[in-house]
Protein backbone atom coordinates (compact mmCIF):
# COMPACT_ATOMS: atom_id res chain seq x y z
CA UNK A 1 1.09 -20.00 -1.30
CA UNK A 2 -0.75 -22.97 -0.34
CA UNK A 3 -3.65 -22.78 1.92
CA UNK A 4 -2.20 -24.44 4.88
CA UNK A 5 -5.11 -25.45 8.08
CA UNK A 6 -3.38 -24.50 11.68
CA UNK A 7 -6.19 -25.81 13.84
CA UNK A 8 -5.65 -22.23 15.79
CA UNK A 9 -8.96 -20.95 17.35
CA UNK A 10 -11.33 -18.24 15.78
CA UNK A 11 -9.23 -14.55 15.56
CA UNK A 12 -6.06 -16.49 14.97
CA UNK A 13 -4.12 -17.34 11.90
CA UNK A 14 -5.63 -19.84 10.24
CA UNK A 15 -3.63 -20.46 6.97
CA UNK A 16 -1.21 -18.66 4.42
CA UNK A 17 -3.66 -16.42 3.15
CA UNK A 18 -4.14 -14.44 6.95
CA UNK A 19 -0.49 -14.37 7.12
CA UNK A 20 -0.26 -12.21 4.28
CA UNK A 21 -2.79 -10.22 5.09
CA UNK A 22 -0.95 -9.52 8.44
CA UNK A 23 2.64 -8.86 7.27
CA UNK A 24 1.88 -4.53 7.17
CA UNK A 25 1.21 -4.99 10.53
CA UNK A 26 3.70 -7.09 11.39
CA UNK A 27 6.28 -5.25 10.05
CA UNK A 28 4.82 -1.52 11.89
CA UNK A 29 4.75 -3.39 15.02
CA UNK A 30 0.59 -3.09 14.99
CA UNK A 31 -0.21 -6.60 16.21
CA UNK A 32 -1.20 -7.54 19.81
CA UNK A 33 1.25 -9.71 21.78
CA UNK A 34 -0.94 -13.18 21.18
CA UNK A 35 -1.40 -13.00 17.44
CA UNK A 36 1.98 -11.43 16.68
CA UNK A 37 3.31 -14.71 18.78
CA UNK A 38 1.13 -16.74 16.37
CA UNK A 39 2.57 -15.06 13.36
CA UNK A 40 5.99 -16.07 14.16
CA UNK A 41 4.91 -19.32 14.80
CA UNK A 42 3.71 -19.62 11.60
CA UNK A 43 6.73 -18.24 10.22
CA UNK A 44 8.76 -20.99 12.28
CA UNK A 45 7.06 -23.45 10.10
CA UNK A 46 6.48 -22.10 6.67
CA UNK A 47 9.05 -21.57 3.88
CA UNK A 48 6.97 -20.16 1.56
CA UNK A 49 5.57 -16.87 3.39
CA UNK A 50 9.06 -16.60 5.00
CA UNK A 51 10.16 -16.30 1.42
CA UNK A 52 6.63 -13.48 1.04
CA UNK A 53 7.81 -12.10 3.88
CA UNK A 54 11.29 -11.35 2.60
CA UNK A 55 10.33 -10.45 -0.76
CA UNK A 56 8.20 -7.91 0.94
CA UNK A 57 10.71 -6.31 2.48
CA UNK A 58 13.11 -6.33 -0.21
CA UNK A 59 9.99 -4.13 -1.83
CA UNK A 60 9.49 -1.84 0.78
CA UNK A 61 13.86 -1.22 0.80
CA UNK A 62 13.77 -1.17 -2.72
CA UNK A 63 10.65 1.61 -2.76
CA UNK A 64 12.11 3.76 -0.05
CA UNK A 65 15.86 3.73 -1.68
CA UNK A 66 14.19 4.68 -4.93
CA UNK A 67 12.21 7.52 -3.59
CA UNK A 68 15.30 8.70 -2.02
CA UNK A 69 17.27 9.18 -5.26
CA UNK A 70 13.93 10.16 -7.31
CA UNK A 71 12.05 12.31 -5.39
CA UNK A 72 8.39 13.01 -6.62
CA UNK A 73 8.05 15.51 -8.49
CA UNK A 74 5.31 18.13 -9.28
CA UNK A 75 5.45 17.16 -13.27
CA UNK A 76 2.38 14.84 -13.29
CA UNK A 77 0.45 17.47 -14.37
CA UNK A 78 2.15 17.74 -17.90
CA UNK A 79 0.32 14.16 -18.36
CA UNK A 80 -2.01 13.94 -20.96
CA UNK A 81 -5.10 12.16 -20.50
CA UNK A 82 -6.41 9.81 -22.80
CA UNK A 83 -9.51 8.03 -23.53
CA UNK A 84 -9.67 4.42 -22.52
CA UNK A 85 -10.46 3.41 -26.11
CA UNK A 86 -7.14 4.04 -27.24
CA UNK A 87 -7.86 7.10 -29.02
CA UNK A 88 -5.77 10.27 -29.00
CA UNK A 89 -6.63 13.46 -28.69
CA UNK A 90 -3.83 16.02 -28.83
């Protein structure tokens, strides 16, 4: 994403990069009125985090369908631990 100047005050969105960093709350409905309103200006005018913004939710669909068919299970402790140097000891 390109790094894209708004010329918003201080505590607003200022480029691409505080977009992103806002799309969690976005999405939970966790942003005040004024900088949620800035956020979808932003959005108005930017292809590329509409497209972040989309893949994101694809991710979060995508995560919550899996989890839904493949529920987690209690097997992780059958793991075996190895040693970050590659060796194995069994």
């Amino acid at each position: 994403m390109r790094k894209k100047k708004s010329g918003k005050t201080s505590g607003q969105i200022i480029c691409c990069e505080d977009e992103v960093t806002l799309i969690g709350d976005y999405l939970s409905s966790n942003l005040n009125a004024q900088v949620a309103a800035t956020f979808e200006t932003h959005m108005q005018a930017c292809r590329d985090c509409v497209a972040f913004l989309r893949t994101y939710k694809k991710t979060i669909e995508a995560t919550r369908a899996f989890l839904k068919i493949s529920p987690v299970r209690d097997g992780y402790r059958k793991l075996l631990l190895r040693p970050l140097d590659g060796s194995a000891s069994h």
